[in-house]
N, C-alpha and C. Protein backbone atom coordinates (compact mmCIF):
# COMPACT_ATOMS: atom_id res chain seq x y z
N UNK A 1 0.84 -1.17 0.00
CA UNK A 1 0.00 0.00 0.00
C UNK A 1 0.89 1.25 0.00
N UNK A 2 0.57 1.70 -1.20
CA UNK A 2 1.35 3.06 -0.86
C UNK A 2 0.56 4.41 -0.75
N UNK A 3 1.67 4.85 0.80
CA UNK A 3 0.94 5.62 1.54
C UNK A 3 1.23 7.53 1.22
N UNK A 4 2.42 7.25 0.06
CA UNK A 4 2.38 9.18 -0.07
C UNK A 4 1.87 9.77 -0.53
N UNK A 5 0.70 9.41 -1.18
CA UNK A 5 -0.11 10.06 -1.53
C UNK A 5 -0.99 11.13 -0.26
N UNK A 6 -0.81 9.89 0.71
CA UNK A 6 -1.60 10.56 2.14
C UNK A 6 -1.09 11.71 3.10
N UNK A 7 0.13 12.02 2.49
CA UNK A 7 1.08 12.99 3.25
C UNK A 7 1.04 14.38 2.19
N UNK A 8 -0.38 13.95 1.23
CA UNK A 8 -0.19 15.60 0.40
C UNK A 8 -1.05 16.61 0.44
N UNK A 9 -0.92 17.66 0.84
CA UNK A 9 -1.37 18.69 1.24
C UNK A 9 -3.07 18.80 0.73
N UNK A 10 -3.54 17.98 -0.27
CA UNK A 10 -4.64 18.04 -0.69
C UNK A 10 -5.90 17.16 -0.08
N UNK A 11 -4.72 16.03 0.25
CA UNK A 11 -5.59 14.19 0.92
C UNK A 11 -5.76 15.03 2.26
N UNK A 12 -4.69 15.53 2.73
CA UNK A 12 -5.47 16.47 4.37
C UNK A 12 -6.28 17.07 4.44
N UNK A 13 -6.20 18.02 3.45
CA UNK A 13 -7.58 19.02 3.24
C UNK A 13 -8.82 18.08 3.00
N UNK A 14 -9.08 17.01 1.98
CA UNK A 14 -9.90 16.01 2.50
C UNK A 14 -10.45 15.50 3.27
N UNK A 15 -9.15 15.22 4.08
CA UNK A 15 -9.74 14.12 5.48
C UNK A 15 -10.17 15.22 6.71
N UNK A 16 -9.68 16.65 6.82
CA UNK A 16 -10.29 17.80 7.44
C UNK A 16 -11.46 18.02 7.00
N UNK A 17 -11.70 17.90 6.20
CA UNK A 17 -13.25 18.45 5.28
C UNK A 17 -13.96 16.98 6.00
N UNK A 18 -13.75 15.82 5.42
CA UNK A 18 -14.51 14.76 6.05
C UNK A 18 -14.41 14.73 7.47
N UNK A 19 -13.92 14.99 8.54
CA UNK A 19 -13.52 14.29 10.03
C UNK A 19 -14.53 16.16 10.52
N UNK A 20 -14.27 17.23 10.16
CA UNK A 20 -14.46 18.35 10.44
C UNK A 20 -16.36 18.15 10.38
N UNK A 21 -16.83 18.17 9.34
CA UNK A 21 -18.18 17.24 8.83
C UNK A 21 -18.75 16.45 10.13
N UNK A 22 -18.16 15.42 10.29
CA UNK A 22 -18.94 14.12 11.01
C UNK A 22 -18.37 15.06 12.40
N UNK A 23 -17.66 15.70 13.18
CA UNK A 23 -17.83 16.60 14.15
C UNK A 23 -18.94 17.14 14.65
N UNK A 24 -19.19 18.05 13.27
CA UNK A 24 -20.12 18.89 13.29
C UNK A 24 -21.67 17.72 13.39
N UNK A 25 -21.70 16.81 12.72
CA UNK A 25 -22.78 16.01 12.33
C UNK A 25 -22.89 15.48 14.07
N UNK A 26 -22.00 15.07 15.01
CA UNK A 26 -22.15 14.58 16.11
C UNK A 26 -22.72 15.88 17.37
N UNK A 27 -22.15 17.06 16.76
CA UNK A 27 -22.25 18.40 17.40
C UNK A 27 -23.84 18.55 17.95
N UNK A 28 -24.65 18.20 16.96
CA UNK A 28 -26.42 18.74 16.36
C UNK A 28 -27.13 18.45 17.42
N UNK A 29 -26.81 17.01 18.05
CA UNK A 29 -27.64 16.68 19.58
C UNK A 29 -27.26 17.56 20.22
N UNK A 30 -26.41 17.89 20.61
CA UNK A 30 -26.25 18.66 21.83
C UNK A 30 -26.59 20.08 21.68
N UNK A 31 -26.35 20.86 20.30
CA UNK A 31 -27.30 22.07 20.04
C UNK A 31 -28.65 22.35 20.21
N UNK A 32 -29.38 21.01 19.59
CA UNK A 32 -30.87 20.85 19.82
C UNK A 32 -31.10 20.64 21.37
N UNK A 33 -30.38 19.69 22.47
CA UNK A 33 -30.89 19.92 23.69
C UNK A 33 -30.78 21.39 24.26
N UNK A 34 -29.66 22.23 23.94
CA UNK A 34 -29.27 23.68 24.45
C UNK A 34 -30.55 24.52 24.03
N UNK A 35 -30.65 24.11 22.95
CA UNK A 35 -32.17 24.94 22.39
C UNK A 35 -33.28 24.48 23.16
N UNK A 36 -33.76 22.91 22.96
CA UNK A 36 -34.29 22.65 24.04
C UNK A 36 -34.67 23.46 25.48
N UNK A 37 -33.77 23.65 26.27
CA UNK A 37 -33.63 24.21 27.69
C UNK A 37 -33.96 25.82 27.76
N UNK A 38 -34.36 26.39 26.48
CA UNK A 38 -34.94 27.71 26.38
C UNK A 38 -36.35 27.44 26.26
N UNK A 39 -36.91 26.30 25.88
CA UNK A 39 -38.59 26.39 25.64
C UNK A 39 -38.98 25.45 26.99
N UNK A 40 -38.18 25.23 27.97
CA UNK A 40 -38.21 24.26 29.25
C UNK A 40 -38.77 25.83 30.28
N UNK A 41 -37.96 27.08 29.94
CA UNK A 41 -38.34 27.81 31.25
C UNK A 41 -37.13 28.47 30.65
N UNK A 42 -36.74 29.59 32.05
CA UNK A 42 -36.08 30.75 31.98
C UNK A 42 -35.09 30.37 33.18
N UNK A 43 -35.55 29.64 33.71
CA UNK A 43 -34.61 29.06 34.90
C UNK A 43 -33.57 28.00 34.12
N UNK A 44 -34.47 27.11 33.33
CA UNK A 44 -33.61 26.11 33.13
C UNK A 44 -32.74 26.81 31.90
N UNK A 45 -33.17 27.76 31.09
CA UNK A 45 -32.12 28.56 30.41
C UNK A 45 -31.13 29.07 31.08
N UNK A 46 -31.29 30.04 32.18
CA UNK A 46 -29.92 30.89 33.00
C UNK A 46 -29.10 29.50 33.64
N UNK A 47 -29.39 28.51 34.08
CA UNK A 47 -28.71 27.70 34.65
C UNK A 47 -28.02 26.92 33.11
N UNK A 48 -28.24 26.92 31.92
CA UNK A 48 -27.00 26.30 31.32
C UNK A 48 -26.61 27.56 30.79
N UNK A 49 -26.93 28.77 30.98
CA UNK A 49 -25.77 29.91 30.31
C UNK A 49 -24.50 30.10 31.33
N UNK A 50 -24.88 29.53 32.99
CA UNK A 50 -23.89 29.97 33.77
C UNK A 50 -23.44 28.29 33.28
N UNK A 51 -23.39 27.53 33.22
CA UNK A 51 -22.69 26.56 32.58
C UNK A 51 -22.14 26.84 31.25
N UNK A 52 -22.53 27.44 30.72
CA UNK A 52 -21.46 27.79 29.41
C UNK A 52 -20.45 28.79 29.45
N UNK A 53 -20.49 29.79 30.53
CA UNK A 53 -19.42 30.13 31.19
C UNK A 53 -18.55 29.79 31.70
N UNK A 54 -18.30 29.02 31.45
CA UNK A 54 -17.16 27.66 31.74
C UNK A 54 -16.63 27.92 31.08
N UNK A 55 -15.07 28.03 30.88
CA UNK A 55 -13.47 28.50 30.14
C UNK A 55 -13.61 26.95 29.64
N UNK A 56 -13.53 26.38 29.90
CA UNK A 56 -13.49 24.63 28.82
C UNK A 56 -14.95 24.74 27.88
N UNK A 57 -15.98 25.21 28.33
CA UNK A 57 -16.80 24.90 27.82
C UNK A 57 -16.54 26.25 26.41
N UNK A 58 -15.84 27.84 26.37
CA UNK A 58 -15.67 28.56 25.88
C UNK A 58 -14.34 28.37 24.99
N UNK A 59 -13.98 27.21 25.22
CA UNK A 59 -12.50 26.41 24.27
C UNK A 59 -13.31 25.70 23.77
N UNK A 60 -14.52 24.85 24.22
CA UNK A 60 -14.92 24.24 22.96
C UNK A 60 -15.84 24.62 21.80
N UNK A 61 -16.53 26.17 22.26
CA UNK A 61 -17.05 27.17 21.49
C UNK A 61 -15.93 27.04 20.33
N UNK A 62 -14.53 27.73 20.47
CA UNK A 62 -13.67 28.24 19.71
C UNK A 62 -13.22 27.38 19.07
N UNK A 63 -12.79 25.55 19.16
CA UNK A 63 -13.01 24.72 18.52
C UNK A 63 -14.19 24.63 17.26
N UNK A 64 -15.49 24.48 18.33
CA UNK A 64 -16.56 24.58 17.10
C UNK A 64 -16.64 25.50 15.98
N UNK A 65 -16.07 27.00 16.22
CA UNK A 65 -16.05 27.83 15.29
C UNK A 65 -14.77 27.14 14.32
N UNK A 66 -13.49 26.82 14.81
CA UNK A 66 -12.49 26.39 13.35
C UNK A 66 -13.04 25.16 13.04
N UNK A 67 -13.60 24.10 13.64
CA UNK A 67 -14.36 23.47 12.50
C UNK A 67 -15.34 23.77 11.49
N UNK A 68 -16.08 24.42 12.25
CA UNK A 68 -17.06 25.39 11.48
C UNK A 68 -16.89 26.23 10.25
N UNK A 69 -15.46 26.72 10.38
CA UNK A 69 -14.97 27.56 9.36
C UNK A 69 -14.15 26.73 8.29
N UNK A 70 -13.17 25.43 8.46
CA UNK A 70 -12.47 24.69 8.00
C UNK A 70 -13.61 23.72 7.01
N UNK A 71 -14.67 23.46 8.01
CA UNK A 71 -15.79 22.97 6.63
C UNK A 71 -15.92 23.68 5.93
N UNK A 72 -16.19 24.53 5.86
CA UNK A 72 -16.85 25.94 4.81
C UNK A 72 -15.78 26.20 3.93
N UNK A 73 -14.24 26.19 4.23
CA UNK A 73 -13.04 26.52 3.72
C UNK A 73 -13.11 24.94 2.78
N UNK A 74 -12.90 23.70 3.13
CA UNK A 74 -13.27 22.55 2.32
C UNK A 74 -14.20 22.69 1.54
N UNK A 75 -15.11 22.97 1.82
CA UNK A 75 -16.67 22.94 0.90
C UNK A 75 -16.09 23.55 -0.15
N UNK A 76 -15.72 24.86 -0.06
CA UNK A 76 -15.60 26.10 -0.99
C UNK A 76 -14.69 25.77 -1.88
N UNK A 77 -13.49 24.50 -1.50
CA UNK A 77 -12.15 24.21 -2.13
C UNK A 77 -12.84 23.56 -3.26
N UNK A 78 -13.84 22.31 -3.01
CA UNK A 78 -14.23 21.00 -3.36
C UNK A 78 -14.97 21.93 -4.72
N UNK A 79 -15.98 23.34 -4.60
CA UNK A 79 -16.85 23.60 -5.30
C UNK A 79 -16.03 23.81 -6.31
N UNK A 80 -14.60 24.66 -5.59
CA UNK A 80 -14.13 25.36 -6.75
C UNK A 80 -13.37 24.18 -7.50
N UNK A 81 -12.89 23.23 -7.34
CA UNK A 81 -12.49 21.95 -8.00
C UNK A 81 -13.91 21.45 -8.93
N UNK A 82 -14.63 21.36 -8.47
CA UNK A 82 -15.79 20.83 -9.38
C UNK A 82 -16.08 22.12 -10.44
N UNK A 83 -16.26 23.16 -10.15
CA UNK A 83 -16.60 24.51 -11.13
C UNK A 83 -15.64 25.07 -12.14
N UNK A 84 -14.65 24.84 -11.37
CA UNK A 84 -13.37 25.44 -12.00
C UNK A 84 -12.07 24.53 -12.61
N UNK A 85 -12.39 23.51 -12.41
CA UNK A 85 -11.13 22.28 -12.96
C UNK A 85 -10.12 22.35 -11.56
N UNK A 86 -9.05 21.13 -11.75
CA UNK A 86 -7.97 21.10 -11.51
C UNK A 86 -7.17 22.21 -11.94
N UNK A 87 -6.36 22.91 -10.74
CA UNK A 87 -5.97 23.89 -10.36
C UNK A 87 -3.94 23.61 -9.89
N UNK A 88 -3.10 24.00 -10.64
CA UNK A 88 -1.96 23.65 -10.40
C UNK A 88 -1.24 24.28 -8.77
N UNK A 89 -2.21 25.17 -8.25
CA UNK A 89 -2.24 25.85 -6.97
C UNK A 89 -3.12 25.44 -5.89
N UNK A 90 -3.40 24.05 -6.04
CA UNK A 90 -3.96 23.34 -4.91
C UNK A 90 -3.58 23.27 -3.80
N UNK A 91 -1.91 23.67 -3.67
CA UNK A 91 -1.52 23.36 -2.10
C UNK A 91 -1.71 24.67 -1.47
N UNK A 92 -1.50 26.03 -2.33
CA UNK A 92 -2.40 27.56 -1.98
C UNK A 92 -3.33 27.34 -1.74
N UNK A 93 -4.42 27.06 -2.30
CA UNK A 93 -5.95 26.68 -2.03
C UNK A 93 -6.12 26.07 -0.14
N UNK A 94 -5.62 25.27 -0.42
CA UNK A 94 -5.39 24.14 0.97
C UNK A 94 -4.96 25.57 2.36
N UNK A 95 -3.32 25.84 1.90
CA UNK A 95 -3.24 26.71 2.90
C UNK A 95 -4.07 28.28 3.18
N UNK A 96 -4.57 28.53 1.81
CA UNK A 96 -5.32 29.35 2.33
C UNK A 96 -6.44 29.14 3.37
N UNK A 97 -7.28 28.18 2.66
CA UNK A 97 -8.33 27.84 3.60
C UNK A 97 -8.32 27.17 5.14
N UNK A 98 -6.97 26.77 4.87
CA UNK A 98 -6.45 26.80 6.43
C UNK A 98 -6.49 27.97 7.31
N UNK A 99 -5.56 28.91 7.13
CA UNK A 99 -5.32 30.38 7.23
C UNK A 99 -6.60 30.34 7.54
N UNK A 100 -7.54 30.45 6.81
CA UNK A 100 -8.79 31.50 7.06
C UNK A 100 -9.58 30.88 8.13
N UNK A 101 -9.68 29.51 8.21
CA UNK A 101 -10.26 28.90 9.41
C UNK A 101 -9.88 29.13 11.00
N UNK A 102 -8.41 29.22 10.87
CA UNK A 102 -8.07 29.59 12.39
C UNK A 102 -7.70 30.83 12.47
N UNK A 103 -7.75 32.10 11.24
CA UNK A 103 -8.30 33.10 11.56
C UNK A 103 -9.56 33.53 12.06
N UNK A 104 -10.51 32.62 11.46
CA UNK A 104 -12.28 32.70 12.43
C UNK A 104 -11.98 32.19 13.82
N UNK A 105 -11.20 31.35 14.23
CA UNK A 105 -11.13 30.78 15.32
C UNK A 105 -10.64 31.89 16.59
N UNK A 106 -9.28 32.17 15.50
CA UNK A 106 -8.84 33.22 16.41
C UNK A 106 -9.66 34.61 16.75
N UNK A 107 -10.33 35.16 15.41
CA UNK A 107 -11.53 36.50 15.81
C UNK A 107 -12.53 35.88 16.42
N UNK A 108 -13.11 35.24 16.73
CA UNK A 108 -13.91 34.61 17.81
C UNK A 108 -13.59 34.48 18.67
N UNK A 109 -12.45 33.85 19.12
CA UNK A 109 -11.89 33.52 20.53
C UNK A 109 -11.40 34.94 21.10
N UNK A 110 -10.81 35.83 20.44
CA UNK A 110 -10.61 37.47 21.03
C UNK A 110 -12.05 38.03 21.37
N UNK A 111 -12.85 38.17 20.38
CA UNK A 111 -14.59 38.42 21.02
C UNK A 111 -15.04 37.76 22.04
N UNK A 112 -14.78 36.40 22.34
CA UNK A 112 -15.44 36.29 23.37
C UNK A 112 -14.71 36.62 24.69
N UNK A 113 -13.78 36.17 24.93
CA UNK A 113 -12.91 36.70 25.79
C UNK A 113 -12.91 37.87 26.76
């Protein structure tokens, strides 16, 4: 089996786009119960906002946002591969959309802060 293909800047951007995805896809329960706990009452709302005030729980906000953004950065790669052809600047593509993901991560994580 040969494996260098898997060490190229493009197969990562892949497997980020896929692993970033099924994250987000596991993420959805636990959004829908948070939503949940607003149509429960006003009590049971303020009691998980002072739980989301939690510094771990506000690292995994800032997580969710660079996945959040790293899908969108994949998506956008994949469209422009399908719309636009093969591109001899794929490993630009890749690092850009890197760049821009943990730039959302990072302007998020300074806002909330």
């Amino acid at each position: 089996m040969d494996l260098r293909t898997r060490s190229h800047p493009t197969w990562i951007a892949f497997l980020v786009h896929r692993v970033s995805g099924l994250l987000l896809a596991l993420f959805l329960p636990l959004h829908f119960w948070a939503l949940g706990t607003a149509i429960e009452g006003e009590a049971r709302l303020e009691g998980f906002l002072r739980w989301a005030d939690n510094p771990l729980v506000k690292a995994a906000e800032t997580i969710l946002v660079v996945l959040l953004a790293a899908h969108l950065a994949g998506g956008l790669r994949v469209m422009a591969l399908e719309f636009l052809g093969w591109r001899r600047r794929q490993k630009d593509m890749v690092a850009a959309s890197a760049g821009l993901a943990l730039l959302a991560g990072l302007l998020f994580l300074l806002n909330v802060v």
